[in-house]
N, C-alpha and C. Protein backbone atom coordinates (compact mmCIF):
# COMPACT_ATOMS: atom_id res chain seq x y z
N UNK A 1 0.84 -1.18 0.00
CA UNK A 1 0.00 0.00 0.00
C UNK A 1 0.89 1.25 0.00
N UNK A 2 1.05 2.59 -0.61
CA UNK A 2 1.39 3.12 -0.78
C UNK A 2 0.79 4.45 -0.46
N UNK A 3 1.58 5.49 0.88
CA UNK A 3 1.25 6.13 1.29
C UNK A 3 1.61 7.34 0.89
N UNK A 4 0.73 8.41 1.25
CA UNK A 4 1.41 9.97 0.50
C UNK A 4 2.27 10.63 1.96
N UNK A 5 2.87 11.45 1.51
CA UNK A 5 4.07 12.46 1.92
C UNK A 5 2.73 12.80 3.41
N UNK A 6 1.88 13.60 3.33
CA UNK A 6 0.91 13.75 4.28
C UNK A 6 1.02 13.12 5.30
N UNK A 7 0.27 11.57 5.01
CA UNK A 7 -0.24 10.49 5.48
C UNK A 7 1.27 9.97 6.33
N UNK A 8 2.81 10.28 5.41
CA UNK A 8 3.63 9.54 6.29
C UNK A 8 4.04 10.57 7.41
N UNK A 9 3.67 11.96 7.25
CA UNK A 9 4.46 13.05 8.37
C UNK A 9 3.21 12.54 9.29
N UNK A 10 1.92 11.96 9.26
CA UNK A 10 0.87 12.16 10.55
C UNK A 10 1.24 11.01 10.96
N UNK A 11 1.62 9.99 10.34
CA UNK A 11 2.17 8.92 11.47
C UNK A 11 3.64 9.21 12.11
N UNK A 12 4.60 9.86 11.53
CA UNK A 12 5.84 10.74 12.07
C UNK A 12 5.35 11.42 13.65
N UNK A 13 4.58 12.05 13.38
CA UNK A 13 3.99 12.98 14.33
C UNK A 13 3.62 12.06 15.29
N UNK A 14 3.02 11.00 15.25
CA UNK A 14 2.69 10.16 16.18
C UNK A 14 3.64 9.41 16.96
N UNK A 15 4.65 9.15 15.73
CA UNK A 15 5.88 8.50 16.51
C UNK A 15 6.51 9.40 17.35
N UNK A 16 6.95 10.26 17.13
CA UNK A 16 7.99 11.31 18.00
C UNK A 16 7.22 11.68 18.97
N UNK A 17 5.41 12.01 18.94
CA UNK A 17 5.15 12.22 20.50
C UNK A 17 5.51 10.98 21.35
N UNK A 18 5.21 9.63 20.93
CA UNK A 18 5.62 8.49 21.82
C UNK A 18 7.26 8.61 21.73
N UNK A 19 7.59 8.82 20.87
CA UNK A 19 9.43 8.77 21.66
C UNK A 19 9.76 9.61 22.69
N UNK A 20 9.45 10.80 22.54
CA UNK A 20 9.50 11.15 23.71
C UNK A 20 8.87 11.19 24.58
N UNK A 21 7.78 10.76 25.15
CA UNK A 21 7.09 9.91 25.95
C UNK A 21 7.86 8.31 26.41
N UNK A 22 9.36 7.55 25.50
CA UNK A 22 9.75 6.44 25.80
C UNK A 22 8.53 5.40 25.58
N UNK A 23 8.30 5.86 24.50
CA UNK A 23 7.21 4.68 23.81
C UNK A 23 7.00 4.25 22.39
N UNK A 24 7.02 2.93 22.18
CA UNK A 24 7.15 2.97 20.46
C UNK A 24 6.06 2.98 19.99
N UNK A 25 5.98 2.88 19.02
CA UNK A 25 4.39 2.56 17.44
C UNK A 25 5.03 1.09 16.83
N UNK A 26 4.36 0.45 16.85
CA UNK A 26 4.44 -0.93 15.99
C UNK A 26 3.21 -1.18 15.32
N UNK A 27 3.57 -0.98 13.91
CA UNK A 27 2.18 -1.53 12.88
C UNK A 27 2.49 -2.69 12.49
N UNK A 28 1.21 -3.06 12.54
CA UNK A 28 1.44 -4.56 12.77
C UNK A 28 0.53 -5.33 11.97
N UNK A 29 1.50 -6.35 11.23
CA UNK A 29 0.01 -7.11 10.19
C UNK A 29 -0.68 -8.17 10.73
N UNK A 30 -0.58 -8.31 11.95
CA UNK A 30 -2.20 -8.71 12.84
C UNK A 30 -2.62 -7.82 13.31
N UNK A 31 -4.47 -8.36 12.89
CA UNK A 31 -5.12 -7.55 13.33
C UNK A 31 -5.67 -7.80 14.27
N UNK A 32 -5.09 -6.29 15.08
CA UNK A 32 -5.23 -6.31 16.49
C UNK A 32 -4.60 -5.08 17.29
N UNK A 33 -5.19 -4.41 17.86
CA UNK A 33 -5.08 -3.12 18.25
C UNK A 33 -4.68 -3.25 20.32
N UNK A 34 -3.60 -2.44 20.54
CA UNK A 34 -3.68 -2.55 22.14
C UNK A 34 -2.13 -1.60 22.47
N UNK A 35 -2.32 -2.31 23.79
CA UNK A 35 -1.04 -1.48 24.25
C UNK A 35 -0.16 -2.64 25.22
N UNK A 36 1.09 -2.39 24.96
CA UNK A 36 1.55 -3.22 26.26
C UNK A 36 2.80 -2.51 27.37
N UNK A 37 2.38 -1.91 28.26
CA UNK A 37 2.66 -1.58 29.08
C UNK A 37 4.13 -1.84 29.53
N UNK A 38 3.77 -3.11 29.69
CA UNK A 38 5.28 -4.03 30.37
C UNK A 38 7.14 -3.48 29.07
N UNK A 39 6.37 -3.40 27.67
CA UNK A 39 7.10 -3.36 26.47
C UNK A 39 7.22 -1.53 26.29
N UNK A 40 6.48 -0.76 26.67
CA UNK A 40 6.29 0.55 26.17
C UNK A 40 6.03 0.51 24.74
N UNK A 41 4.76 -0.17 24.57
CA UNK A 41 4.44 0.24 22.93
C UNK A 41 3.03 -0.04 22.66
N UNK A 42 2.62 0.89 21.73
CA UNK A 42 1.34 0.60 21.11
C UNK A 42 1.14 -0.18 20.26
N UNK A 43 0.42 -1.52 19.89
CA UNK A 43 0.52 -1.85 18.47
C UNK A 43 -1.09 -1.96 17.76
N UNK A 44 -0.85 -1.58 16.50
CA UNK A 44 -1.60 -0.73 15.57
C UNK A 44 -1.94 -1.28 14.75
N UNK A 45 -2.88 -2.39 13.90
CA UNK A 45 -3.07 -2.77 12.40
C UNK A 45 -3.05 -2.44 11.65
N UNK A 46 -2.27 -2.51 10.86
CA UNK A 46 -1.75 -1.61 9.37
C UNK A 46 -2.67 -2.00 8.53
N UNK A 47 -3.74 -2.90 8.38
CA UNK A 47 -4.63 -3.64 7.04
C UNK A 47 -5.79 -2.42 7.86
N UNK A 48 -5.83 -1.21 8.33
CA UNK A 48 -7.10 -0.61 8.22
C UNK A 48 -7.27 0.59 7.45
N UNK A 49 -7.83 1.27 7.05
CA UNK A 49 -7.55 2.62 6.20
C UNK A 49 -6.75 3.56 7.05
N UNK A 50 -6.00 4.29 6.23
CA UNK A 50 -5.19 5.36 6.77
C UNK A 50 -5.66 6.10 8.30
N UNK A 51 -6.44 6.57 7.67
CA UNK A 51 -7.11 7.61 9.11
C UNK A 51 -7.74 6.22 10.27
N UNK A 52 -8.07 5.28 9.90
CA UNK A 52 -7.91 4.26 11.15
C UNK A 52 -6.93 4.46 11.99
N UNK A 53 -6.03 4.25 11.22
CA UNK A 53 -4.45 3.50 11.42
C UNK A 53 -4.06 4.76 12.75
N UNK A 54 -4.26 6.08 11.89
CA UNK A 54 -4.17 7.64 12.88
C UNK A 54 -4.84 7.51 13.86
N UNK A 55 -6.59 7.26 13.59
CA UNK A 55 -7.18 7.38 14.83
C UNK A 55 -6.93 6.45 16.13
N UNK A 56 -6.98 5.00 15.62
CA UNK A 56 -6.92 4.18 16.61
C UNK A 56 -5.83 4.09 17.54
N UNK A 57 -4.22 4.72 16.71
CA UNK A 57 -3.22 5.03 17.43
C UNK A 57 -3.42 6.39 18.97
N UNK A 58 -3.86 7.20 17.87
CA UNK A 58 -4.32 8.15 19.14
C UNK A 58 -5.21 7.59 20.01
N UNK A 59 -6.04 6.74 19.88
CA UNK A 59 -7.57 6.49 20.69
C UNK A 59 -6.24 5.47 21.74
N UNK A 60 -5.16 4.44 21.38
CA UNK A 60 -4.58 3.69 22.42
C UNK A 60 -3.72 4.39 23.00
N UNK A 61 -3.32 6.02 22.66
CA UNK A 61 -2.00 6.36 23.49
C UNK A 61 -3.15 7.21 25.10
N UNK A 62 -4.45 7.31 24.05
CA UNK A 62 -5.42 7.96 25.38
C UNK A 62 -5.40 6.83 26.13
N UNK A 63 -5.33 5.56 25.88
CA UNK A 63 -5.68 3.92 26.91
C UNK A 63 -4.64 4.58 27.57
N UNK A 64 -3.36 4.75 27.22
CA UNK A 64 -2.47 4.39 27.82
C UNK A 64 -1.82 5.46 28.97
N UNK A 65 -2.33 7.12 28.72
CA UNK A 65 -2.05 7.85 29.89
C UNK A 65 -3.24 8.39 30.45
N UNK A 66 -4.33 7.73 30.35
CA UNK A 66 -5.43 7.48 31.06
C UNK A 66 -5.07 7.46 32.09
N UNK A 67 -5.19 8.40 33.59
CA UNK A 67 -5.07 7.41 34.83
C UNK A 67 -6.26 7.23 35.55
N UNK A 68 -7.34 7.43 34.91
CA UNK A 68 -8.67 6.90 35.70
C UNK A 68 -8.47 5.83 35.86
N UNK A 69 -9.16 5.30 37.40
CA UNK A 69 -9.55 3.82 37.46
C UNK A 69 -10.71 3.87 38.38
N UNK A 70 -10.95 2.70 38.27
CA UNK A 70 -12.55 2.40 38.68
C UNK A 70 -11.77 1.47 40.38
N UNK A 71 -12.78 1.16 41.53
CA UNK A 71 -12.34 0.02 42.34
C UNK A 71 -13.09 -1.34 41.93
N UNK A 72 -13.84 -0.69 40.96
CA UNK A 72 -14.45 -2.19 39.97
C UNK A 72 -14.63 -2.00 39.21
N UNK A 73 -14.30 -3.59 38.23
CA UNK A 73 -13.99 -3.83 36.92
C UNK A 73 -15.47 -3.88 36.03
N UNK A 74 -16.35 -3.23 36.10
CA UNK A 74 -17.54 -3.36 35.25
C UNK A 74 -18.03 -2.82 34.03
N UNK A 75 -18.63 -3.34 33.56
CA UNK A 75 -19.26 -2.94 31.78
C UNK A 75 -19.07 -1.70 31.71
N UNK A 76 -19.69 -0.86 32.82
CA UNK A 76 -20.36 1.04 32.48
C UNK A 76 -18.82 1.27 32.56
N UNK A 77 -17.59 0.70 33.62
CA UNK A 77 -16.46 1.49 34.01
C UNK A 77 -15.65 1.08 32.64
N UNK A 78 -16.00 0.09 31.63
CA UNK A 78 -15.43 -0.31 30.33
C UNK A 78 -15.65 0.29 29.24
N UNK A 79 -16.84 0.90 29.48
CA UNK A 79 -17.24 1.65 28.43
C UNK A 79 -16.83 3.20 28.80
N UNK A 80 -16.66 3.48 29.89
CA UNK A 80 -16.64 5.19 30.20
C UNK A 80 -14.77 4.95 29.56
N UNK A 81 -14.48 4.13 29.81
CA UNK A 81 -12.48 4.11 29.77
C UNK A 81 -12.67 4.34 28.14
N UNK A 82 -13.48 3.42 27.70
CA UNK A 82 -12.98 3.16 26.11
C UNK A 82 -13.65 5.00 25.78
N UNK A 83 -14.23 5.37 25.99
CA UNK A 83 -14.86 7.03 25.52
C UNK A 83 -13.55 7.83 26.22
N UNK A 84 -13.10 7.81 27.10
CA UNK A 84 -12.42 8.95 27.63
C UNK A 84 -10.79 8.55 26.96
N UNK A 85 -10.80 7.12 26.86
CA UNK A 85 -9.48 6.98 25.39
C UNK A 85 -9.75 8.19 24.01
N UNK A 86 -10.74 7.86 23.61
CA UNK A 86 -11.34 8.28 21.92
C UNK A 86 -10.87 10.06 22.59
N UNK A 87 -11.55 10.64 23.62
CA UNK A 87 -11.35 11.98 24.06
C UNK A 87 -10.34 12.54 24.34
N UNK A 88 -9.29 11.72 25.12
CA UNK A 88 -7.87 11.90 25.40
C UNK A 88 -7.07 11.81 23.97
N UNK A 89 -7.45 10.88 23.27
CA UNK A 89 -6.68 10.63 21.96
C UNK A 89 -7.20 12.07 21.11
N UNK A 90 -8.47 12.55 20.90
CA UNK A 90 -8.26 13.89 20.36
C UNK A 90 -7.55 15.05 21.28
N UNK A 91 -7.34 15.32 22.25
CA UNK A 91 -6.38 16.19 22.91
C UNK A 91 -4.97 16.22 22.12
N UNK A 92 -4.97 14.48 22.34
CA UNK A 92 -3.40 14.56 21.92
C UNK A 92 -3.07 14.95 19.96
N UNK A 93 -3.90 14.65 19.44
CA UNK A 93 -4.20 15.03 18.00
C UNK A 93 -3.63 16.48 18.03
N UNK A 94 -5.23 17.31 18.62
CA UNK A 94 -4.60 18.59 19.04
C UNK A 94 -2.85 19.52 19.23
N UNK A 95 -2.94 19.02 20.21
CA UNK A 95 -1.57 19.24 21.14
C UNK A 95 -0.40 18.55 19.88
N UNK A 96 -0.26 17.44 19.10
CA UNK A 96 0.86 17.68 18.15
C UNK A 96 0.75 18.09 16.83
N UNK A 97 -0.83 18.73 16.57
CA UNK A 97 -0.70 19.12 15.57
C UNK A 97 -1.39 18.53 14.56
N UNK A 98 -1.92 17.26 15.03
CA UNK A 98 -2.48 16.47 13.70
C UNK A 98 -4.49 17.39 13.17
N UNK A 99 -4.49 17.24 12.15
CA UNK A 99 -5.80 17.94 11.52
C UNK A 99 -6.44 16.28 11.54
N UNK A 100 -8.11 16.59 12.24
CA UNK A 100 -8.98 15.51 12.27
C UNK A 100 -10.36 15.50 11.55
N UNK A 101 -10.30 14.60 10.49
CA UNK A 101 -11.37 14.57 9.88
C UNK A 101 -13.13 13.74 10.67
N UNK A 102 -13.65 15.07 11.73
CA UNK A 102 -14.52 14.47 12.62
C UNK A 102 -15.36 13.66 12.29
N UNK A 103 -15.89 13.75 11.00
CA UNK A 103 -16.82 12.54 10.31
C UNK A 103 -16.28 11.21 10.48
N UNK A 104 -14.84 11.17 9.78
CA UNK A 104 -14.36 9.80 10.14
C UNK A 104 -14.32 9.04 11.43
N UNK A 105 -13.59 10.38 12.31
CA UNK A 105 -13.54 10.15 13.87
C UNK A 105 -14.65 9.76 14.63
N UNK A 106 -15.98 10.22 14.45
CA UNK A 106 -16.85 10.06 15.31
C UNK A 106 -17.65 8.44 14.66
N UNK A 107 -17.11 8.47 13.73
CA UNK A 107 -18.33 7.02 13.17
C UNK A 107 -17.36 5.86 13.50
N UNK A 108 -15.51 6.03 13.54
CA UNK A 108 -14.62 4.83 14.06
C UNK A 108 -14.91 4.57 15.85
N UNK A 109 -15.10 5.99 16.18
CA UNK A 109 -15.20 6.07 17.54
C UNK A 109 -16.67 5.11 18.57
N UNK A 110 -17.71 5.66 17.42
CA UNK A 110 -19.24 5.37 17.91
C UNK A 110 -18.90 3.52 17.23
N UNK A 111 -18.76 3.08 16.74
CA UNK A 111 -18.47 1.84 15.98
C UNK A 111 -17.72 0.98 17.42
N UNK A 112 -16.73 1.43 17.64
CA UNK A 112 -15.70 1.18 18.26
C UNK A 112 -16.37 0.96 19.60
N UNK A 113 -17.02 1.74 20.06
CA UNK A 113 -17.44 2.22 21.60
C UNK A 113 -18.73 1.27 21.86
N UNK A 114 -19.40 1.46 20.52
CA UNK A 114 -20.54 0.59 20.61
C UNK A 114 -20.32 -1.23 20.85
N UNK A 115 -19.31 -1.63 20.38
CA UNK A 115 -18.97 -2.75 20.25
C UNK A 115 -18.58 -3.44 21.72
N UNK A 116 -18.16 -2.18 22.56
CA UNK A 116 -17.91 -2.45 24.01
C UNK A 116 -19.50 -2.41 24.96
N UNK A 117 -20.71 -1.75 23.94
CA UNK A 117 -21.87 -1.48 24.85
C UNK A 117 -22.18 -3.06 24.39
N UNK A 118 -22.18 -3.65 22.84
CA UNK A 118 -22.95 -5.12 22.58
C UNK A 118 -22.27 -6.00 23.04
N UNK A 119 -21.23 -5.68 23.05
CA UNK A 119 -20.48 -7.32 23.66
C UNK A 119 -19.44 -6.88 24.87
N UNK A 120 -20.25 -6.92 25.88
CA UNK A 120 -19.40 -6.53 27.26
C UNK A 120 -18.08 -7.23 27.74
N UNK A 121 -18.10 -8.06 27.22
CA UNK A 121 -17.28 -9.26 27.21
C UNK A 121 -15.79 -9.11 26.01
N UNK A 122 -16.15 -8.20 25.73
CA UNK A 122 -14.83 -7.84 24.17
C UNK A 122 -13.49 -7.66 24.71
């Protein structure tokens, strides 16, 4: 797949806020989106469209300096984390600069979020 000059400075942008943060980006051809803590890195599925690839990175670096916590592990406290990721991840958009196409954002986000309201268990 072949990316434009654009498309490679907004994932640039993404990398260097996690470097200096001491955190990597790994795109990854499983699909499968997360963070691992223990490793300092996000990893990202590269088989999704571009602005996925942007959003979902931002939506896991919000997982990841999230410090809300709940004293229990329940559905509503799973679903408020996964929304205040998507919210934290536009801050950070903001703050380095990246331009967000909200149409895309809000329908990966509501997609995304919803999937945590149908299957609590995800």
């Amino acid at each position: 797949m072949q990316i434009t000059k654009k498309q490679e400075e907004e994932i640039q942008k993404i990398k260097d806020f996690l470097i200096e943060n001491g955190i990597t980006l790994d795109l990854s051809l499983k699909n499968e989106n997360y963070i691992d803590h223990d490793e300092s890195k996000i990893v990202v599925y590269l088989g999704q469209p571009h602005k996925h690839i942007v959003y979902t990175a931002l939506h896991e670096i919000g997982h990841y300096f999230n410090d809300l916590s709940f004293d229990e592990d329940t559905h509503a406290a799973t679903v408020i984390g996964e929304v205040l990721a998507w919210d934290l991840g536009m801050d950070i958009a903001a703050s380095i600069g990246l331009d967000i196409d909200h149409t895309v954002w809000n329908k990966l986000m509501i997609d995304c979020v919803g999937k945590y309201i149908k299957y609590p268990n995800n």
